[in-house]
C-alpha atoms as a PDB file:
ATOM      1  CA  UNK A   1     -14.113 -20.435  22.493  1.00  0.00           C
ATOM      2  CA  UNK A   2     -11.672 -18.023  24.274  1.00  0.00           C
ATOM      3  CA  UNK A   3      -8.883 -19.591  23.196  1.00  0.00           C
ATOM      4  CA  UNK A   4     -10.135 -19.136  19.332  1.00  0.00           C
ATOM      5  CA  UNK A   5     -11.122 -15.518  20.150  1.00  0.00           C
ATOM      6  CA  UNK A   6      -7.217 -14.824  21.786  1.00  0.00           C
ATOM      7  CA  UNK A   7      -5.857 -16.556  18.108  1.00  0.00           C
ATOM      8  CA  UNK A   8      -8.202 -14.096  16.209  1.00  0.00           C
ATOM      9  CA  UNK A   9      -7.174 -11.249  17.929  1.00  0.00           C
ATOM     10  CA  UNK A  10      -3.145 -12.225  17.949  1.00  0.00           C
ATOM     11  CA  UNK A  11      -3.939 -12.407  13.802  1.00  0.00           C
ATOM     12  CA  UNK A  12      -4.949  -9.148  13.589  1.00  0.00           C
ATOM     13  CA  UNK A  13      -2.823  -7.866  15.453  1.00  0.00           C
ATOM     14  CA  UNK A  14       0.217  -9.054  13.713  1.00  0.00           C
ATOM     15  CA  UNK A  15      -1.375  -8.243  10.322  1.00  0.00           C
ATOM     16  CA  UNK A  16      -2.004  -4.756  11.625  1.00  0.00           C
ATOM     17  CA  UNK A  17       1.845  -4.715  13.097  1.00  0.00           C
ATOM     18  CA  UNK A  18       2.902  -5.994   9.377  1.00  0.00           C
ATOM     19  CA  UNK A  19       0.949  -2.685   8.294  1.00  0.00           C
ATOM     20  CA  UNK A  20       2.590  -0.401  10.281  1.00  0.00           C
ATOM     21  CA  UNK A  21       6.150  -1.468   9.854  1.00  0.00           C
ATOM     22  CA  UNK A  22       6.013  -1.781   5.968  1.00  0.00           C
ATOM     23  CA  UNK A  23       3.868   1.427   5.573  1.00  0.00           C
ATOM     24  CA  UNK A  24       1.628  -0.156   3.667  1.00  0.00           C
ATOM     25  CA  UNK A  25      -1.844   0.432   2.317  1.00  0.00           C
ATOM     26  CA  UNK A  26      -3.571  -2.731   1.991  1.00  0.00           C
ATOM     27  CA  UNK A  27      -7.113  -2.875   1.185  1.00  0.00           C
ATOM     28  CA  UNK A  28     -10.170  -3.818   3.418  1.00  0.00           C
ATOM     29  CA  UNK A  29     -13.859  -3.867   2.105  1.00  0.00           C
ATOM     30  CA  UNK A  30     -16.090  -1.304  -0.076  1.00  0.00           C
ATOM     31  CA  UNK A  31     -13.295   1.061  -1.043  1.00  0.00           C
ATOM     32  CA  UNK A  32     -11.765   1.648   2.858  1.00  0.00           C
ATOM     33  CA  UNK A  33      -8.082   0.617   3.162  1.00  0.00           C
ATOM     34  CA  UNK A  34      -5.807   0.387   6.504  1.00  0.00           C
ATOM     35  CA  UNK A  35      -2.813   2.563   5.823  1.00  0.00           C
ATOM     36  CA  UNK A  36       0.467   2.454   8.162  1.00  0.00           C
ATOM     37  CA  UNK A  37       2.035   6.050   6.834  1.00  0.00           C
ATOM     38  CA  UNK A  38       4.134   7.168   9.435  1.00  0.00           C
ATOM     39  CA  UNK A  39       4.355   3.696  11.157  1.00  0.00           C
ATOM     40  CA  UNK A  40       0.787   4.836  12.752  1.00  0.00           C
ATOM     41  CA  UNK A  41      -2.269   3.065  11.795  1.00  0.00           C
ATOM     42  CA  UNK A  42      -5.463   4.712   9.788  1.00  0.00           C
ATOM     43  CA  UNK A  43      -8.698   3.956   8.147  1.00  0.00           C
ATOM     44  CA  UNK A  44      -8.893   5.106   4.651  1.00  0.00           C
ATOM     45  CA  UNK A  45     -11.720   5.955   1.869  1.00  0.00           C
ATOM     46  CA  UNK A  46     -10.210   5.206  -1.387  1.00  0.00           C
ATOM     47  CA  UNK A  47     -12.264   6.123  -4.748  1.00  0.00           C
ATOM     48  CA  UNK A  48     -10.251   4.602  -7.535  1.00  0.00           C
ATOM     49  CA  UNK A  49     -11.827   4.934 -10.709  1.00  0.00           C
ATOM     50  CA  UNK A  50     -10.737   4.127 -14.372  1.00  0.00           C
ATOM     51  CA  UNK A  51      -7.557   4.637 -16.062  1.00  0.00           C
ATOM     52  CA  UNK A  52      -7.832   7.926 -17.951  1.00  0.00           C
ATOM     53  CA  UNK A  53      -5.534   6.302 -20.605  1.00  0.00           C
ATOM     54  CA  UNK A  54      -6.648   2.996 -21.157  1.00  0.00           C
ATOM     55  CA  UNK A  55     -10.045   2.461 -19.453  1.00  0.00           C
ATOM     56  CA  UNK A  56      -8.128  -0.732 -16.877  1.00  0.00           C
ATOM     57  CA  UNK A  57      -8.944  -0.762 -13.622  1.00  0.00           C
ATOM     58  CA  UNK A  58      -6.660   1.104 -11.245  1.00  0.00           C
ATOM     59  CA  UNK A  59      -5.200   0.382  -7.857  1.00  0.00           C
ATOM     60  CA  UNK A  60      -3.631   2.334  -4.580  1.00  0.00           C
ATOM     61  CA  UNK A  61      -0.830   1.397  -3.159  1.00  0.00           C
ATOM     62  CA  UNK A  62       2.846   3.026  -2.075  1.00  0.00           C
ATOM     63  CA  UNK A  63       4.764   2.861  -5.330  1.00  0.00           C
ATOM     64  CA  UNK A  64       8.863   2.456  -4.672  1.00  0.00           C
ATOM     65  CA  UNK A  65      10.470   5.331  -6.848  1.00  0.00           C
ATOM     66  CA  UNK A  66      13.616   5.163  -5.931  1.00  0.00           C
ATOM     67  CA  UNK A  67      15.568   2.202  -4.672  1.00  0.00           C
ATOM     68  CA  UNK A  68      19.515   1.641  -4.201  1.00  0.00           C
ATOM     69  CA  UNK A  69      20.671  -2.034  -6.000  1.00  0.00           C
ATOM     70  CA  UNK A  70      23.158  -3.996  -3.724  1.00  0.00           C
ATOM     71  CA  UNK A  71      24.705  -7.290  -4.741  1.00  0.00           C
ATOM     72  CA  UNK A  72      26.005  -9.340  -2.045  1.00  0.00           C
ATOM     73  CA  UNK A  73      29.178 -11.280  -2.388  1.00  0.00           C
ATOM     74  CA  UNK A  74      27.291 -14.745  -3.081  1.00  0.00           C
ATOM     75  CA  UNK A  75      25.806 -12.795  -6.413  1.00  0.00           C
ATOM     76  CA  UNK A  76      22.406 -12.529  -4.517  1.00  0.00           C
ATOM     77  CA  UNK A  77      20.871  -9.461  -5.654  1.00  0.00           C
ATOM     78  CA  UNK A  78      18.817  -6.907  -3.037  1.00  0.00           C
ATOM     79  CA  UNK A  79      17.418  -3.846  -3.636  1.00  0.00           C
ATOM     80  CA  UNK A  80      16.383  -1.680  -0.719  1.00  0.00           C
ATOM     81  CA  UNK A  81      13.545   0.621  -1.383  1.00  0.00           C
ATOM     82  CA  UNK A  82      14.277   4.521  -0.342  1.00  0.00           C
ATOM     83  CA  UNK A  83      11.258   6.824  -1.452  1.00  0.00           C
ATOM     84  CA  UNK A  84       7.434   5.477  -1.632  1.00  0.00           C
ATOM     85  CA  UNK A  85       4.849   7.950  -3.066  1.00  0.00           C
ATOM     86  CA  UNK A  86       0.677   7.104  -2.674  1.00  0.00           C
ATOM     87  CA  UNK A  87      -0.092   6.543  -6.517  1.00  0.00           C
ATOM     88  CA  UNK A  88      -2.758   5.016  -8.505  1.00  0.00           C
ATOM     89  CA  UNK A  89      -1.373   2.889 -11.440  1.00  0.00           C
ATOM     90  CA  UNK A  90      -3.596   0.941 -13.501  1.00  0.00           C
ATOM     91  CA  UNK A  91      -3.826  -2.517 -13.092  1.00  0.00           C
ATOM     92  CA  UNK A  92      -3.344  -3.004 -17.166  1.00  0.00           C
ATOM     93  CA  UNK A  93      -0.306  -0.762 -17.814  1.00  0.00           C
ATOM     94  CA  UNK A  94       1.963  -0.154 -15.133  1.00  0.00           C
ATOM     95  CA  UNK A  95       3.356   2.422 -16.985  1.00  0.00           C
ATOM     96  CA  UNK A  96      -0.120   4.510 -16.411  1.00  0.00           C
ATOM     97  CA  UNK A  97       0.147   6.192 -12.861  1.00  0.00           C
ATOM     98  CA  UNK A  98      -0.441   9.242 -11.559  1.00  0.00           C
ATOM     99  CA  UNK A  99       0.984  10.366  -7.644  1.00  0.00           C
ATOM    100  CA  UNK A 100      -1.867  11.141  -4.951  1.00  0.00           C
ATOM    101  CA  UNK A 101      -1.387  13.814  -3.070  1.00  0.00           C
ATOM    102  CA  UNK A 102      -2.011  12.834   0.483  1.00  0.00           C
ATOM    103  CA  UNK A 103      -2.793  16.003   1.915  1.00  0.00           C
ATOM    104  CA  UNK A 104      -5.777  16.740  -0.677  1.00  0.00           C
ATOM    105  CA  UNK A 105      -8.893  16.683   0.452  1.00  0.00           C
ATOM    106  CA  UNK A 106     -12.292  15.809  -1.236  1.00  0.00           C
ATOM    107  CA  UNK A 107     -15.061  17.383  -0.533  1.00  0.00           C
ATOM    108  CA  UNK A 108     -18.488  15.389  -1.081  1.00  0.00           C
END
């Protein structure tokens, strides 16, 4: 039973580490997401509605907006990643986003 409880707790902890050091925002349960901003680890309330456009459902995530291309002499091709905003983009149309602003807060 221990031994089950220390594999449980090495998972998480990895999957939290994974988090952290992709600044990610991955989702949890009932609208709260784990977010690694800042390569620090917080809880999140996330109230993603409809797509004002097309009705689709819409997701949170860090969206890459800028990336550099680099081929590598065997012809693979790489691209590294150098600006993430928060953004909701619907899950229809990937066209349809719209940034977050994560300083804003909501009042309920």
């Amino acid at each position: 039973m221990v031994f089950f409880i220390l594999i449980v707790v090495l998972v998480v902890a990895l999957y939290l580490r994974r988090v952290a050091s992709g600044q990610l925002r991955k989702p949890l349960i009932f609208g709260w997401a784990v977010n690694g901003s800042g390569r620090r680890i917080t809880i999140e309330k996330i109230l993603a509605g409809k797509c004002p456009w097309c009705g689709g459902k819409m997701r949170y995530y860090n969206k890459p907006t800028e990336w550099i291309d680099h081929i590598e002499p065997s012809g693979r091709r790489r691209r590294e990643v150098t600006e993430r905003v928060p953004a909701l983009e619907c899950k229809r149309n990937p066209e349809h986003w719209v940034e977050v602003d994560p300083a804003e807060s909501q009042e309920v």
